[in-house]
C-alpha atoms as a PDB file:
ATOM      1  CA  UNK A   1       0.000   0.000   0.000  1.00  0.00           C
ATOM      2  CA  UNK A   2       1.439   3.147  -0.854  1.00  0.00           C
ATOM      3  CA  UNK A   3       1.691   5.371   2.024  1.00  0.00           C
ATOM      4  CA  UNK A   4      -0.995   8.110   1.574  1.00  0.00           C
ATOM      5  CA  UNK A   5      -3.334   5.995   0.078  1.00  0.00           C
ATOM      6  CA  UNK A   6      -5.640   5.338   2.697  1.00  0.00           C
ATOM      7  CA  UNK A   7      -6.178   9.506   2.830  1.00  0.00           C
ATOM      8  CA  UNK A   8      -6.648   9.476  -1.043  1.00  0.00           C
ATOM      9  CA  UNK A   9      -8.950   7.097  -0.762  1.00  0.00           C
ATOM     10  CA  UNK A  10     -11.065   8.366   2.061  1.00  0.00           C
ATOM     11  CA  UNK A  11     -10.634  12.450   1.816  1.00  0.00           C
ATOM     12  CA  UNK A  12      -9.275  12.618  -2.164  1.00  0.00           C
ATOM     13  CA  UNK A  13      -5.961  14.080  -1.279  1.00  0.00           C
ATOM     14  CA  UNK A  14      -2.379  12.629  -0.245  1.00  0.00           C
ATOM     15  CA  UNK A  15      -2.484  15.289   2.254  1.00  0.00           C
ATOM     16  CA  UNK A  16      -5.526  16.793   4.423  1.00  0.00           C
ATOM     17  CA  UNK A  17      -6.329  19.524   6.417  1.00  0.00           C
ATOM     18  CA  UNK A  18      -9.267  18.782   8.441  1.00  0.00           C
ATOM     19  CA  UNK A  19     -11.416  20.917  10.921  1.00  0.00           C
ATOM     20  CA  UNK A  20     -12.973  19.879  13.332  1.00  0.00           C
ATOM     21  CA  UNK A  21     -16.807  20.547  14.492  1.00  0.00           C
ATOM     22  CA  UNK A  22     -16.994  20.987  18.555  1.00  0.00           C
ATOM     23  CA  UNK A  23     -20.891  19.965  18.237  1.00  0.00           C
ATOM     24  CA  UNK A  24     -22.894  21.798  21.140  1.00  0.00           C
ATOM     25  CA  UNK A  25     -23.903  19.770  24.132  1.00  0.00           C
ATOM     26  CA  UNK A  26     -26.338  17.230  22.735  1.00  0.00           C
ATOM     27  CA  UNK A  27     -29.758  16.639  24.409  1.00  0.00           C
ATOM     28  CA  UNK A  28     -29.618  15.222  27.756  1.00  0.00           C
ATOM     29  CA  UNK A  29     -26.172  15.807  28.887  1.00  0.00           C
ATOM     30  CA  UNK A  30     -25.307  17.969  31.087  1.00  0.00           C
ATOM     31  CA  UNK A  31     -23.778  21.467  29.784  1.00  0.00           C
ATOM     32  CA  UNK A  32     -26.813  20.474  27.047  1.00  0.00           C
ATOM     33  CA  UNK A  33     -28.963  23.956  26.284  1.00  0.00           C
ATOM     34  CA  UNK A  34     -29.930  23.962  22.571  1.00  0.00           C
ATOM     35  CA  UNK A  35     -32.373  21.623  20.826  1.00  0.00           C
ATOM     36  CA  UNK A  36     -31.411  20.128  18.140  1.00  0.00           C
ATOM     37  CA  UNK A  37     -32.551  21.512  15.169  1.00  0.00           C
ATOM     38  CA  UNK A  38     -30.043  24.732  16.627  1.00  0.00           C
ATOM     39  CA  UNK A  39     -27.077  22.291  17.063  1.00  0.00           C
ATOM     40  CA  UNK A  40     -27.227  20.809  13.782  1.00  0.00           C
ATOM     41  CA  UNK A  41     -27.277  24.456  12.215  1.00  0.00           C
ATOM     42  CA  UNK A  42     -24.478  25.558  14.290  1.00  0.00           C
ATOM     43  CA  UNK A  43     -22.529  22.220  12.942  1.00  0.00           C
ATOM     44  CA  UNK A  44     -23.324  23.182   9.533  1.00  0.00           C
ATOM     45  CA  UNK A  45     -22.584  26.698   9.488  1.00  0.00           C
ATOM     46  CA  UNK A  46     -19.033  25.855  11.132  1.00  0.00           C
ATOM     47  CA  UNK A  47     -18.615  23.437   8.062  1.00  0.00           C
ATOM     48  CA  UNK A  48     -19.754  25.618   5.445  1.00  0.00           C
ATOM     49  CA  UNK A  49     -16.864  27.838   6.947  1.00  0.00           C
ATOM     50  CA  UNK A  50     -14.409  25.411   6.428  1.00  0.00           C
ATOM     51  CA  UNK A  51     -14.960  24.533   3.186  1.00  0.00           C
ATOM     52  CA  UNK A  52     -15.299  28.099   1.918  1.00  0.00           C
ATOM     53  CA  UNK A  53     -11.569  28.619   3.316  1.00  0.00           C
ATOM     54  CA  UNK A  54     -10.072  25.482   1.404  1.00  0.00           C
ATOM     55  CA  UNK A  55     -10.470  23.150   4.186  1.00  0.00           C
ATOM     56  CA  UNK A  56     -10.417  19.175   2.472  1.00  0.00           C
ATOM     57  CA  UNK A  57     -12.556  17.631   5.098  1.00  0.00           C
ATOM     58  CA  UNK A  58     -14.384  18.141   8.095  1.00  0.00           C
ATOM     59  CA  UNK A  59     -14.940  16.342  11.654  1.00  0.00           C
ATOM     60  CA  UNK A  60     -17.960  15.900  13.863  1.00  0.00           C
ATOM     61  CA  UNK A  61     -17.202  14.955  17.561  1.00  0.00           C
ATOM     62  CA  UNK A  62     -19.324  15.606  20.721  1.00  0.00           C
ATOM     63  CA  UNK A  63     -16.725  17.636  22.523  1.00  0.00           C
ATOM     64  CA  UNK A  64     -19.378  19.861  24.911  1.00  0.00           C
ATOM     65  CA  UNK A  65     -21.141  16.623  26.115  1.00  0.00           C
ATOM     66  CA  UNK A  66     -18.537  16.189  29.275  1.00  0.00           C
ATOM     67  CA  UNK A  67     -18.224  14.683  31.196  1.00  0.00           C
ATOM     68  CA  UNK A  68     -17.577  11.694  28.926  1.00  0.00           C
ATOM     69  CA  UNK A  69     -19.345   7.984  29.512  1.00  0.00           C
ATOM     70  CA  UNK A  70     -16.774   5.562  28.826  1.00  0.00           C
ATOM     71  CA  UNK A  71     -16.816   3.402  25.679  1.00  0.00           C
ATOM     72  CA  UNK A  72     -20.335   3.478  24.750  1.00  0.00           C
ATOM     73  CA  UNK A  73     -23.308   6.305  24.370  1.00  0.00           C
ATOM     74  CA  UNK A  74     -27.011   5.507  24.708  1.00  0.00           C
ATOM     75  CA  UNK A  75     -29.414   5.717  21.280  1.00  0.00           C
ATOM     76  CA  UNK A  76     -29.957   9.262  22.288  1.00  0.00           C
ATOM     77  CA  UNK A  77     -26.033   9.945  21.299  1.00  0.00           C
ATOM     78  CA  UNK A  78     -25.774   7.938  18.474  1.00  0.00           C
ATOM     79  CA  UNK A  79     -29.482   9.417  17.317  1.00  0.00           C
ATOM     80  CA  UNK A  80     -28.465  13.343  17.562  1.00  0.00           C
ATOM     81  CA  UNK A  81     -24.951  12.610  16.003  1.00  0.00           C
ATOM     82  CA  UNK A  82     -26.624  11.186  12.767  1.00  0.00           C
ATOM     83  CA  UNK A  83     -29.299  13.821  12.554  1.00  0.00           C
ATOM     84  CA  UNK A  84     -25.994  16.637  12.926  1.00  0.00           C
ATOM     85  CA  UNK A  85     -24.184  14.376  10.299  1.00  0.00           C
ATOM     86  CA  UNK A  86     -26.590  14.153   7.875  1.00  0.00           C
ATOM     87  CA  UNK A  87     -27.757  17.469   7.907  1.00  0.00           C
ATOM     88  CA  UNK A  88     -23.877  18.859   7.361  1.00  0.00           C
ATOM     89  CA  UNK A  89     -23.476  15.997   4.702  1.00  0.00           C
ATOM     90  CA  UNK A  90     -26.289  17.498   2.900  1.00  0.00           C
ATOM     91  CA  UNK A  91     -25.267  21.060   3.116  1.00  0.00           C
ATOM     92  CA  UNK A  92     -21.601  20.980   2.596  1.00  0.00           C
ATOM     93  CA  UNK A  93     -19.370  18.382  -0.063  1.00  0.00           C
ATOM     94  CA  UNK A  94     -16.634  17.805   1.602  1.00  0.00           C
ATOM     95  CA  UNK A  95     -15.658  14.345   3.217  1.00  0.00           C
ATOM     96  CA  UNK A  96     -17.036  13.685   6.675  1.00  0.00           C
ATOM     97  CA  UNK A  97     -15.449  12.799   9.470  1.00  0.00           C
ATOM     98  CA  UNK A  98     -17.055  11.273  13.236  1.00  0.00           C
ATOM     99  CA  UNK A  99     -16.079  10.857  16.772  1.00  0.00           C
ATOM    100  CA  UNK A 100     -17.783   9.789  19.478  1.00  0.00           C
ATOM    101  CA  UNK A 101     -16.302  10.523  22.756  1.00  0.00           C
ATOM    102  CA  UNK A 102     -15.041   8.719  25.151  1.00  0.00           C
ATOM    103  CA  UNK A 103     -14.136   5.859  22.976  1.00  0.00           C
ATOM    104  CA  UNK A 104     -17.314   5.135  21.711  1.00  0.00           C
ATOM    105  CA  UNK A 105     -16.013   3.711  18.679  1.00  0.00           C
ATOM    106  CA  UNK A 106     -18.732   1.323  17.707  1.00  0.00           C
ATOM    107  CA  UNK A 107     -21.174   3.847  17.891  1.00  0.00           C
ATOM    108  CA  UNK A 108     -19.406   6.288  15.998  1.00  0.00           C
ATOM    109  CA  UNK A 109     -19.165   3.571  13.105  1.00  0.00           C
ATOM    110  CA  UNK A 110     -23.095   3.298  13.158  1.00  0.00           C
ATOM    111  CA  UNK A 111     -23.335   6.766  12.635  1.00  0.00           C
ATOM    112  CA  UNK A 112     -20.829   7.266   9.960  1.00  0.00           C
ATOM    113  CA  UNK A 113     -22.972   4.533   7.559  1.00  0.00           C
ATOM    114  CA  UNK A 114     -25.854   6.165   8.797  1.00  0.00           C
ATOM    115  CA  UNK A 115     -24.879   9.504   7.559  1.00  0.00           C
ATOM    116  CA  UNK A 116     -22.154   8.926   5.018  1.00  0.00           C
ATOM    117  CA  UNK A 117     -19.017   9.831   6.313  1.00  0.00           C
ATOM    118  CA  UNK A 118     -15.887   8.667   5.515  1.00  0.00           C
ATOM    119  CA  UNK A 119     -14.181   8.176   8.750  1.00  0.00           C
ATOM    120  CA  UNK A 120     -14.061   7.871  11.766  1.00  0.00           C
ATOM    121  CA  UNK A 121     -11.548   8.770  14.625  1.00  0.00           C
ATOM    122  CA  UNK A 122     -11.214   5.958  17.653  1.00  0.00           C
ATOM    123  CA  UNK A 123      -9.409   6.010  21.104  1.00  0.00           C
ATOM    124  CA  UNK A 124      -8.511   2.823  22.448  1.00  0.00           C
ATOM    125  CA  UNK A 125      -8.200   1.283  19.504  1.00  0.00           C
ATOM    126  CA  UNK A 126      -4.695  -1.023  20.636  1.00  0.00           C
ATOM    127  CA  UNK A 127      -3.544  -1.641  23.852  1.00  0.00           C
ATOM    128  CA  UNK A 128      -5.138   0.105  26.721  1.00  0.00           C
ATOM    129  CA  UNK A 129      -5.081   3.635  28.375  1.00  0.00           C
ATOM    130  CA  UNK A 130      -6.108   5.444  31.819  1.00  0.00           C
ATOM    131  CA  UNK A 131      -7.989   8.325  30.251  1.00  0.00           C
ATOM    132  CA  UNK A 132     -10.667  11.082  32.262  1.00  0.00           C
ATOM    133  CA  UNK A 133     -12.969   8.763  32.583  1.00  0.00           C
ATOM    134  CA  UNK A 134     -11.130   5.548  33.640  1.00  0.00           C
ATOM    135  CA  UNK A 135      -9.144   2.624  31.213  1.00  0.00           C
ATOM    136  CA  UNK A 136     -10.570   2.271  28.102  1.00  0.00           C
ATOM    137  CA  UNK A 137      -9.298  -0.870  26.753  1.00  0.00           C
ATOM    138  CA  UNK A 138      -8.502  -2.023  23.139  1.00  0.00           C
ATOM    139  CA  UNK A 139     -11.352  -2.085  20.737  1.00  0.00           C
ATOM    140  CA  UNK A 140      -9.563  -2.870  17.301  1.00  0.00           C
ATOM    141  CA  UNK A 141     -10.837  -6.655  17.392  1.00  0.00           C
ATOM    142  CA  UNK A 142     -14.638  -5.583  17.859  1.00  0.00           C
ATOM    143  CA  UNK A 143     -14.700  -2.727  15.660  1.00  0.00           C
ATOM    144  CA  UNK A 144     -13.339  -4.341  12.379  1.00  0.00           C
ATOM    145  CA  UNK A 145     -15.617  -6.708  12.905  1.00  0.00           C
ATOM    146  CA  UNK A 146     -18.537  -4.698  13.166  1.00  0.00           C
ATOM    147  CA  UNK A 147     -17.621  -2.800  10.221  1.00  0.00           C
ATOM    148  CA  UNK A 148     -17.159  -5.441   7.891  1.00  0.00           C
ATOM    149  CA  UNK A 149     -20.548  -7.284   8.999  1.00  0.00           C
ATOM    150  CA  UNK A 150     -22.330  -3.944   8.736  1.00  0.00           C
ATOM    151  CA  UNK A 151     -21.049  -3.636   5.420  1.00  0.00           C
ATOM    152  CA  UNK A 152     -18.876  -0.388   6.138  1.00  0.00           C
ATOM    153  CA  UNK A 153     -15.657  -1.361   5.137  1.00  0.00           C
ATOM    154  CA  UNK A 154     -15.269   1.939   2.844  1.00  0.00           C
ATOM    155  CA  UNK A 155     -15.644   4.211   6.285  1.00  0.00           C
ATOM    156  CA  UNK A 156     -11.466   4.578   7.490  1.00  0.00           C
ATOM    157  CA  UNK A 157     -10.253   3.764  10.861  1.00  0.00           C
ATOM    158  CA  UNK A 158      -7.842   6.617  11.822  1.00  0.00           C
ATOM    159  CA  UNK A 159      -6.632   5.757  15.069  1.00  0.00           C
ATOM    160  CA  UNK A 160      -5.371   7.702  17.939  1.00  0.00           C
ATOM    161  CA  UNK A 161      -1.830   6.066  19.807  1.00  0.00           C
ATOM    162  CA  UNK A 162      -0.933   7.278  23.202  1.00  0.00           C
ATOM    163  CA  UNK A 163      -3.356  10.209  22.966  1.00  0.00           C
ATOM    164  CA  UNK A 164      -4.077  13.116  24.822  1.00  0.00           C
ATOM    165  CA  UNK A 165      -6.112  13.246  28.058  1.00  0.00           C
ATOM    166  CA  UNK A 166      -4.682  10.577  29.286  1.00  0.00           C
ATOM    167  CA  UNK A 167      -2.006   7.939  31.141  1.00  0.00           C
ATOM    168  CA  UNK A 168      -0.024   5.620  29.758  1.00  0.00           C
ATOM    169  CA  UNK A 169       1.983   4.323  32.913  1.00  0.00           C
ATOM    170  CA  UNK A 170       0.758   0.452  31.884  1.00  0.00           C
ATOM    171  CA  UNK A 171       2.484   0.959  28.479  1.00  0.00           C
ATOM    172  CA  UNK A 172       5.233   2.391  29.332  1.00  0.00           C
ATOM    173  CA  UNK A 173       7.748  -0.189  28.343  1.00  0.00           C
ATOM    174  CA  UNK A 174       5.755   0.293  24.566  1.00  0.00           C
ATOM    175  CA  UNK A 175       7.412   3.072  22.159  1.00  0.00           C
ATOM    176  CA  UNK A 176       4.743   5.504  20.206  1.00  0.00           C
ATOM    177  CA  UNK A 177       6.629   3.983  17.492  1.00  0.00           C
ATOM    178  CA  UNK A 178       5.623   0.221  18.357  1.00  0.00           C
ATOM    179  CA  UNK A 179       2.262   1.096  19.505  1.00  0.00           C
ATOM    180  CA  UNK A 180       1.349   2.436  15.849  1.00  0.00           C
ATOM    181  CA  UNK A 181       3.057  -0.750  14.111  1.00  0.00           C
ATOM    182  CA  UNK A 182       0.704  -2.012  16.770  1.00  0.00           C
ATOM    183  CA  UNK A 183      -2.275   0.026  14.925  1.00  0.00           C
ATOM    184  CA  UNK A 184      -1.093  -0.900  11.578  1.00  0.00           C
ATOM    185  CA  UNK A 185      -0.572  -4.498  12.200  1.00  0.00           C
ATOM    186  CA  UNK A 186      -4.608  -4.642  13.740  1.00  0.00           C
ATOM    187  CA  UNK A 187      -5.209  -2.824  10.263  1.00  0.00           C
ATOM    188  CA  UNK A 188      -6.165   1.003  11.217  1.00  0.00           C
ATOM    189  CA  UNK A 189      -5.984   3.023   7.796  1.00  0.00           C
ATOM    190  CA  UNK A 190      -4.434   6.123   9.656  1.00  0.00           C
ATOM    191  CA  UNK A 191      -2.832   6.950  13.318  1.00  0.00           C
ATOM    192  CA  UNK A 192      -2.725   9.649  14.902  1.00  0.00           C
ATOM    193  CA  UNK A 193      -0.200  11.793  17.050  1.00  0.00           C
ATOM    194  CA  UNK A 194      -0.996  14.370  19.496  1.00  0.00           C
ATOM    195  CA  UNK A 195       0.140  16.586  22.613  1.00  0.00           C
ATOM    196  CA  UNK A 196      -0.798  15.792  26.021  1.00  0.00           C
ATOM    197  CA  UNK A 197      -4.479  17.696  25.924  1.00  0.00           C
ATOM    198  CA  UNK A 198      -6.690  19.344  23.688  1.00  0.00           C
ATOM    199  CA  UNK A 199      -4.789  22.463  22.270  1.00  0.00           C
ATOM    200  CA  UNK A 200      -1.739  21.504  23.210  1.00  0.00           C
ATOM    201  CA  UNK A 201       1.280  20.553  20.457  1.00  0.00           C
ATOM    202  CA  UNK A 202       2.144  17.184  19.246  1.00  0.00           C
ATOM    203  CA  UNK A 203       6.216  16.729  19.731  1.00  0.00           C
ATOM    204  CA  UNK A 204       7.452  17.275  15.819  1.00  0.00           C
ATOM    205  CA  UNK A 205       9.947  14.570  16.418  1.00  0.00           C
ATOM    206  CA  UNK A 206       7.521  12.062  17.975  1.00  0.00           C
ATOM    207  CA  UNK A 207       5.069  13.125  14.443  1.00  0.00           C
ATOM    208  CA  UNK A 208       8.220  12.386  12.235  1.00  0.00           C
ATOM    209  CA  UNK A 209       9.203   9.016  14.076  1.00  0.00           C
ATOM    210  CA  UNK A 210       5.612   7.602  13.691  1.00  0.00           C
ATOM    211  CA  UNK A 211       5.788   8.109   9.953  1.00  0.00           C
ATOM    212  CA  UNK A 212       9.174   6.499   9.523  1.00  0.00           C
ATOM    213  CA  UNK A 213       7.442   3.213  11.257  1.00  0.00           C
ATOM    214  CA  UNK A 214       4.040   3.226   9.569  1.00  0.00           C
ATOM    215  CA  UNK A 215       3.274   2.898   5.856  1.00  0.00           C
ATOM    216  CA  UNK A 216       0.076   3.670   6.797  1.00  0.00           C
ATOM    217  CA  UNK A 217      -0.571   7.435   7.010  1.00  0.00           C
ATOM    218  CA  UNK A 218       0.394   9.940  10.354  1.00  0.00           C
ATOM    219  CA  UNK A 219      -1.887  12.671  11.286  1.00  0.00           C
ATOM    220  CA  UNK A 220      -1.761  15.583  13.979  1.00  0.00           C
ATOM    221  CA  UNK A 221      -4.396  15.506  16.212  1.00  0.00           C
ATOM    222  CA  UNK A 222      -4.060  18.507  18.433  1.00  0.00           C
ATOM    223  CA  UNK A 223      -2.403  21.841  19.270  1.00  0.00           C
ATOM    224  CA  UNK A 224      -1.649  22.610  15.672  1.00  0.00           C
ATOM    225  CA  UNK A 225      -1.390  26.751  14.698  1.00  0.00           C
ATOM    226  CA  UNK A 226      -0.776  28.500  11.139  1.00  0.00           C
ATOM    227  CA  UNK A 227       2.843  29.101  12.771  1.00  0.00           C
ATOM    228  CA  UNK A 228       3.606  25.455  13.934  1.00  0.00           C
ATOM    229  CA  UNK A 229       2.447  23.591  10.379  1.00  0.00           C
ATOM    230  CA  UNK A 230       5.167  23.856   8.452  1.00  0.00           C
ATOM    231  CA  UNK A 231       7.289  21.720  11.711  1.00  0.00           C
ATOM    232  CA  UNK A 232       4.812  18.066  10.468  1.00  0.00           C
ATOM    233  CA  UNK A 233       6.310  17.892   6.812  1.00  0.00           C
ATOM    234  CA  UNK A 234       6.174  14.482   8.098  1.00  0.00           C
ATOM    235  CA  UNK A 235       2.652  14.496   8.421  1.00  0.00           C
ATOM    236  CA  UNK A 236       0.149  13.898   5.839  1.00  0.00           C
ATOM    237  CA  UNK A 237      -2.896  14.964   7.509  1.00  0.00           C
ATOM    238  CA  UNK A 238      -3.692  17.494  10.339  1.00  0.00           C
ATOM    239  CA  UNK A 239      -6.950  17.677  12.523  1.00  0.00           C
ATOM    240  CA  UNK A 240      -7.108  21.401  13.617  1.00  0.00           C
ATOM    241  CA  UNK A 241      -9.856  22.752  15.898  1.00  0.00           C
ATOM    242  CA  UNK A 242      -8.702  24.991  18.935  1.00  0.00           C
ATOM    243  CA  UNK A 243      -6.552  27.634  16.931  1.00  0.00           C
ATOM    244  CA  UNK A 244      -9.159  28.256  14.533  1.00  0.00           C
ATOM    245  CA  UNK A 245     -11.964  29.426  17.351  1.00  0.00           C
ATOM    246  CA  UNK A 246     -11.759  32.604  19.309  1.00  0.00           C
ATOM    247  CA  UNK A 247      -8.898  33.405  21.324  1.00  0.00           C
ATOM    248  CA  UNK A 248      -7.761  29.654  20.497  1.00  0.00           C
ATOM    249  CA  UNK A 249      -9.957  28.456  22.887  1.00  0.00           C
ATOM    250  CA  UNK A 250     -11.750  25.223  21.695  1.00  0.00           C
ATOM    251  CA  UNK A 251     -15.301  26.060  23.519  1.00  0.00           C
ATOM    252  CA  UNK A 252     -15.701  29.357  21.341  1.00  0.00           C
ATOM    253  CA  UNK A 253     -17.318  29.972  18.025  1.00  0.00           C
ATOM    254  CA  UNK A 254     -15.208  29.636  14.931  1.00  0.00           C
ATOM    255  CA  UNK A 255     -13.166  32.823  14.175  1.00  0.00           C
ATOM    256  CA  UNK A 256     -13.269  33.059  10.429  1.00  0.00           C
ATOM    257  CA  UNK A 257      -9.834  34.856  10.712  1.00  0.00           C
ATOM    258  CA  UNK A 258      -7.961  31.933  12.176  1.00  0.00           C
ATOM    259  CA  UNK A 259     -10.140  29.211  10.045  1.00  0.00           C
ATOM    260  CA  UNK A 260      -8.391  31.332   6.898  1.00  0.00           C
ATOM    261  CA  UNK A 261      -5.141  31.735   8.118  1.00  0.00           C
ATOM    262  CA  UNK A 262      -4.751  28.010   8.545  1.00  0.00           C
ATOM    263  CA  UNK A 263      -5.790  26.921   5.419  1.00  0.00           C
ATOM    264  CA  UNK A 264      -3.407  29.435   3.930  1.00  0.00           C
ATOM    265  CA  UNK A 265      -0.703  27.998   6.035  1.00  0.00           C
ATOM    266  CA  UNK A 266      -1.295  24.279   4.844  1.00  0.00           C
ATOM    267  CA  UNK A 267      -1.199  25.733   1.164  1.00  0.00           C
ATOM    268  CA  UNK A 268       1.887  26.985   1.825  1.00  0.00           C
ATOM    269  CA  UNK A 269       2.776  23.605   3.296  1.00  0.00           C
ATOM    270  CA  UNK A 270       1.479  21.846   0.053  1.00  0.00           C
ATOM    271  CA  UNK A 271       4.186  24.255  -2.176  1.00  0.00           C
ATOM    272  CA  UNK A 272       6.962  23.233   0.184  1.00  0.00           C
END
């Protein structure tokens, strides 16, 4: 398999600068305000915004439903995520993205075929991890299953490896390096590298190192600003969300600014 081929085939580009969509709390959790007719607008007017900058792709993920249940979501989840995927499917042609946090990688699956996304990003896909809300354990065996008897075997797996938010003191004595041969080997179709927490910068030399072991491709999941692209040459895809919002903070509405400055930044990363 060539090396980018996996991001050619699920985004139409050997490289990919993807934004994410912090959708608002969803009903019944918590911080949860807005029905859902307004959420689904607000996730659609944030992608429209991306794709009128140049973005190639974007990414749904409940970010404002914390805290987190761990490894699954009820039907009430996996119900408002479809309706918010669909209806930014419908409004905006770019390739769609989903997450379902905290590792709720099954159910972010469902509502990928549901909706017609491309891909999906999973935690806990290999080995296991202490994260917020307690170890999430290894998924990679039940997922691919579920995929291929659901008949989505065109929807990517990009995984995350050591990521952000949590511990790793039980796999210590594994590299970043050997736990995305890990990922490759249990056939994910992308990993990905980030910093320690949301906003916060993936090492450039742990990005580089990941994509010298892999064939498969190496994306940036976090911390990335128009000033800091141009360190992942390594890199063939980057998942940006914080800097692009007000102030950089990831709760905030999209600043339309910042969403342009970093697509001009990855086109100067495309010339280099």
């Amino acid at each position: 398999m060539a090396p980018h081929s996996s991001l050619v085939n699920a985004l139409g580009s050997a490289r990919a600068l993807i934004g994410m969509i912090h959708v608002g709390a969803l009903p019944g959790t918590p911080a949860a305000i807005d029905p859902i007719d307004a959420i689904a607008q607000r996730a659609v007017e944030d992608a429209r915004a991306y794709r009128d900058a140049g973005f190639t792709a974007v990414l749904i993920e409940n970010m404002h439903d914390r805290p987190y249940l761990k490894g699954r979501v009820g039907p009430d989840i996996v119900a408002a995520m479809t309706r918010v995927g669909t209806e930014v499917r419908g409004a905006v042609d770019l390739p769609l993205g989903v997450q379902v946090l905290a590792g709720a990688n099954l159910e972010a699956l469902a509502v990928a075929l549901a909706c017609g996304a491309t891909f999906i990003r999973v935690e806990g896909f290999v080995f296991a991890h202490v994260a917020d809300e307690g170890v999430i354990d290894a998924s990679a065996g039940t997922l691919l299953r579920a995929r291929r008897q659901l008949g989505a075997s065109h929807v990517k797996v990009f995984a995350d490896v050591k990521k952000k938010h949590s511990a790793h003191a039980i796999t210590a004595d594994v590299s970043l390096e050997e736990t995305a041969r890990a990922a490759e080997f249990f056939l994910a179709d992308g990993v990905i590298v980030t910093g320690v927490a949301t906003g916060r910068a993936a090492e450039p030399a742990d990005v580089e190192a990941v994509a010298r072991a892999v064939a498969i491709p190496t994306l940036v999941g976090s911390g990335l600003t128009p000033d800091t692209l141009a360190a992942y040459q390594a890199a063939a895809g980057f998942i940006v969300g914080s800097a692009v919002k007000r102030d950089g903070v990831w709760s905030n509405p999209l600043d339309l600014a910042r969403v342009d400055a970093m697509a001009r930044a990855f086109r100067r990363t495309l010339a280099q």
